[in-house]
N, C-alpha and C. Protein backbone atom coordinates (compact mmCIF):
# COMPACT_ATOMS: atom_id res chain seq x y z
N UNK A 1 101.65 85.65 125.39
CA UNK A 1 101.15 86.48 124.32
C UNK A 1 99.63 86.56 124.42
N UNK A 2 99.25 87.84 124.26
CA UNK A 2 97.65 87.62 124.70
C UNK A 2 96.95 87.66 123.14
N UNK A 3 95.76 87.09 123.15
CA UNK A 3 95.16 87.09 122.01
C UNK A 3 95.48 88.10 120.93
N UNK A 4 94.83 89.47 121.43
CA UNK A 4 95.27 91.08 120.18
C UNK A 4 96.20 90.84 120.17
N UNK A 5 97.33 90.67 120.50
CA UNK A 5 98.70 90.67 120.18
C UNK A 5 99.01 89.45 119.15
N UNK A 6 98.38 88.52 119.04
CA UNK A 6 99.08 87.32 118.32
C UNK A 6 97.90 87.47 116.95
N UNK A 7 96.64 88.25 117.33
CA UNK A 7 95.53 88.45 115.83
C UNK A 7 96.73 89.65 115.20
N UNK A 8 97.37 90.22 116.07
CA UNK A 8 98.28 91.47 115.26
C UNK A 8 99.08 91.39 114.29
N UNK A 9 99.73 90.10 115.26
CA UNK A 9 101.02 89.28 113.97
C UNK A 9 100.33 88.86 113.31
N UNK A 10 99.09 87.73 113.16
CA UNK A 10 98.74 87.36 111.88
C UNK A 10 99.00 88.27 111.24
N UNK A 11 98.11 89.28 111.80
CA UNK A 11 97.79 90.30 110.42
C UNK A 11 98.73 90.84 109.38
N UNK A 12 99.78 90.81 110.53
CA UNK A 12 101.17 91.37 110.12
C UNK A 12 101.73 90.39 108.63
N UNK A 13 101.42 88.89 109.12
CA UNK A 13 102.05 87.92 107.86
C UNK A 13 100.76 87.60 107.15
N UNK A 14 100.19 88.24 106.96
CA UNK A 14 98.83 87.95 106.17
C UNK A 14 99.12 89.53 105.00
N UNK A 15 99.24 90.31 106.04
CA UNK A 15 99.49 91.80 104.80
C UNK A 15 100.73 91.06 104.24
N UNK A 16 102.21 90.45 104.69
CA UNK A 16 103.48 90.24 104.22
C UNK A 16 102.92 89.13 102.95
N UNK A 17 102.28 88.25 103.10
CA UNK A 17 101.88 87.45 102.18
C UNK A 17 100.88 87.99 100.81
N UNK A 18 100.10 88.99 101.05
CA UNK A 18 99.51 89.62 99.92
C UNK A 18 100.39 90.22 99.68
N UNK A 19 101.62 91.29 99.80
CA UNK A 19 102.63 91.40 99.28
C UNK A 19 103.72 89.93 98.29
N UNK A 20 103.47 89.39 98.52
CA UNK A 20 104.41 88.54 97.80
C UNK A 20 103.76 88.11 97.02
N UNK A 21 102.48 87.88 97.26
CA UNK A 21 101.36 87.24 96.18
C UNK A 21 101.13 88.06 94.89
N UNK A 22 101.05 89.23 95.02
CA UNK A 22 101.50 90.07 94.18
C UNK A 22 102.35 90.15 93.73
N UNK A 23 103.44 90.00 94.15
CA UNK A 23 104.82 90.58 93.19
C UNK A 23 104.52 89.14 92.47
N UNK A 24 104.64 88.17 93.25
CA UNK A 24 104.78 86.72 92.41
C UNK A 24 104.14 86.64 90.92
N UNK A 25 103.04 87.22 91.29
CA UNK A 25 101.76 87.17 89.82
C UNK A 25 102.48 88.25 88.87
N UNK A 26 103.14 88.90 89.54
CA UNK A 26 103.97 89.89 88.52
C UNK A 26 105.39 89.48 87.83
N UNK A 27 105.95 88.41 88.39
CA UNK A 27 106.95 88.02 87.91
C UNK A 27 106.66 86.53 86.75
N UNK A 28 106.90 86.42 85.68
CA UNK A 28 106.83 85.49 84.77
C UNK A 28 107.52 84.36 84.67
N UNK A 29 108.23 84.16 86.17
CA UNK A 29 109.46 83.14 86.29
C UNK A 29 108.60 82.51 87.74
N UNK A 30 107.62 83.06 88.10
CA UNK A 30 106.61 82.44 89.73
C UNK A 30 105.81 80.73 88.83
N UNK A 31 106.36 80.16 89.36
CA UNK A 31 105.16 78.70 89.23
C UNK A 31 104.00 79.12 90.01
N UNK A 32 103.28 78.71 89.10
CA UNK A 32 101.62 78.66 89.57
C UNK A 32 101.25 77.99 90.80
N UNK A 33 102.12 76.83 90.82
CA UNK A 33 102.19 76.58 91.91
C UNK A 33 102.52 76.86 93.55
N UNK A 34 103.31 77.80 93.39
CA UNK A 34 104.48 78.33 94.56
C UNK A 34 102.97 79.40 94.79
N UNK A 35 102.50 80.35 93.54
CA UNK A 35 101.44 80.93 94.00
C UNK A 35 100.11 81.01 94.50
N UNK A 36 99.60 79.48 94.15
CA UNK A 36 98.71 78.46 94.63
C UNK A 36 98.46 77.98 96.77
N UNK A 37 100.13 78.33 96.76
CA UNK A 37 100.42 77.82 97.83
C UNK A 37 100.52 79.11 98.50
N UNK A 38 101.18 80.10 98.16
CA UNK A 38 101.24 81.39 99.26
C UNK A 38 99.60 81.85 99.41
N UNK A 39 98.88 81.49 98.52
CA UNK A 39 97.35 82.09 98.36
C UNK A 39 96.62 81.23 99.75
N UNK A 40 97.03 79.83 99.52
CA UNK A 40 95.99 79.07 101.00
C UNK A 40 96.70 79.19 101.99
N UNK A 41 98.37 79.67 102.37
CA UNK A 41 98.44 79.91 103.55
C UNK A 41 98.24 81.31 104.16
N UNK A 42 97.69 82.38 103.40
CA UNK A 42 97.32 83.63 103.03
C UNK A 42 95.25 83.22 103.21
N UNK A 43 95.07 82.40 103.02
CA UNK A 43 93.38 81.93 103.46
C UNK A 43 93.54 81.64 104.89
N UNK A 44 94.35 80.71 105.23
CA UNK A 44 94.56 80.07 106.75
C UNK A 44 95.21 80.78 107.79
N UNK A 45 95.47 81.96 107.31
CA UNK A 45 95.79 83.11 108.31
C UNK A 45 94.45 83.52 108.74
N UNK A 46 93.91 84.09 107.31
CA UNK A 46 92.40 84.85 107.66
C UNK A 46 91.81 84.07 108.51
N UNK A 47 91.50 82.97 108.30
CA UNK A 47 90.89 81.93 108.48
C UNK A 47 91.04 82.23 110.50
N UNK A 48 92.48 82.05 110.91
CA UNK A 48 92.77 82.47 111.78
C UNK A 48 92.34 83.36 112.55
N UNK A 49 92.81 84.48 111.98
CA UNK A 49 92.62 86.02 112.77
C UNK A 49 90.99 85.67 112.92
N UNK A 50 90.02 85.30 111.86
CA UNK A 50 88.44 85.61 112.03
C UNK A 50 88.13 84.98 113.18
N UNK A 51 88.37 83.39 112.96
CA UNK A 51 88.41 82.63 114.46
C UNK A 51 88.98 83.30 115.83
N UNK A 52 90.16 83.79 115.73
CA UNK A 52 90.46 84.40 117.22
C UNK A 52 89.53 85.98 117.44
N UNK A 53 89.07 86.28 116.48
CA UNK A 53 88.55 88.06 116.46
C UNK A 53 87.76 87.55 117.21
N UNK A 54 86.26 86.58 117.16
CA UNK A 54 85.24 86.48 117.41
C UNK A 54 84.99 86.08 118.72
């Protein structure tokens, strides 16, 4: 897998994760917690992709 290709997928589960992060904050039955947690592995993607971009 060459680098662009694997910054792609992040990106891919980084958009899939701001999707859920959202709905979550929209649903009144999401623990704060569960959303706590999709939020830093939603940081450690970025976190990712910036490291491999550069």
């Amino acid at each position: 897998m060459t680098v662009s290709s694997h910054v792609t997928e992040l990106k891919k589960k980084h958009a899939n994760l701001s999707e859920k992060v959202e709905h979550s904050q929209r649903s009144p039955a999401t623990d704060s917690l569960d959303i706590k947690s999709l939020k830093q592995e939603k940081l450690r993607l970025k976190q990712e992709i910036e490291r491999l971009s550069t």
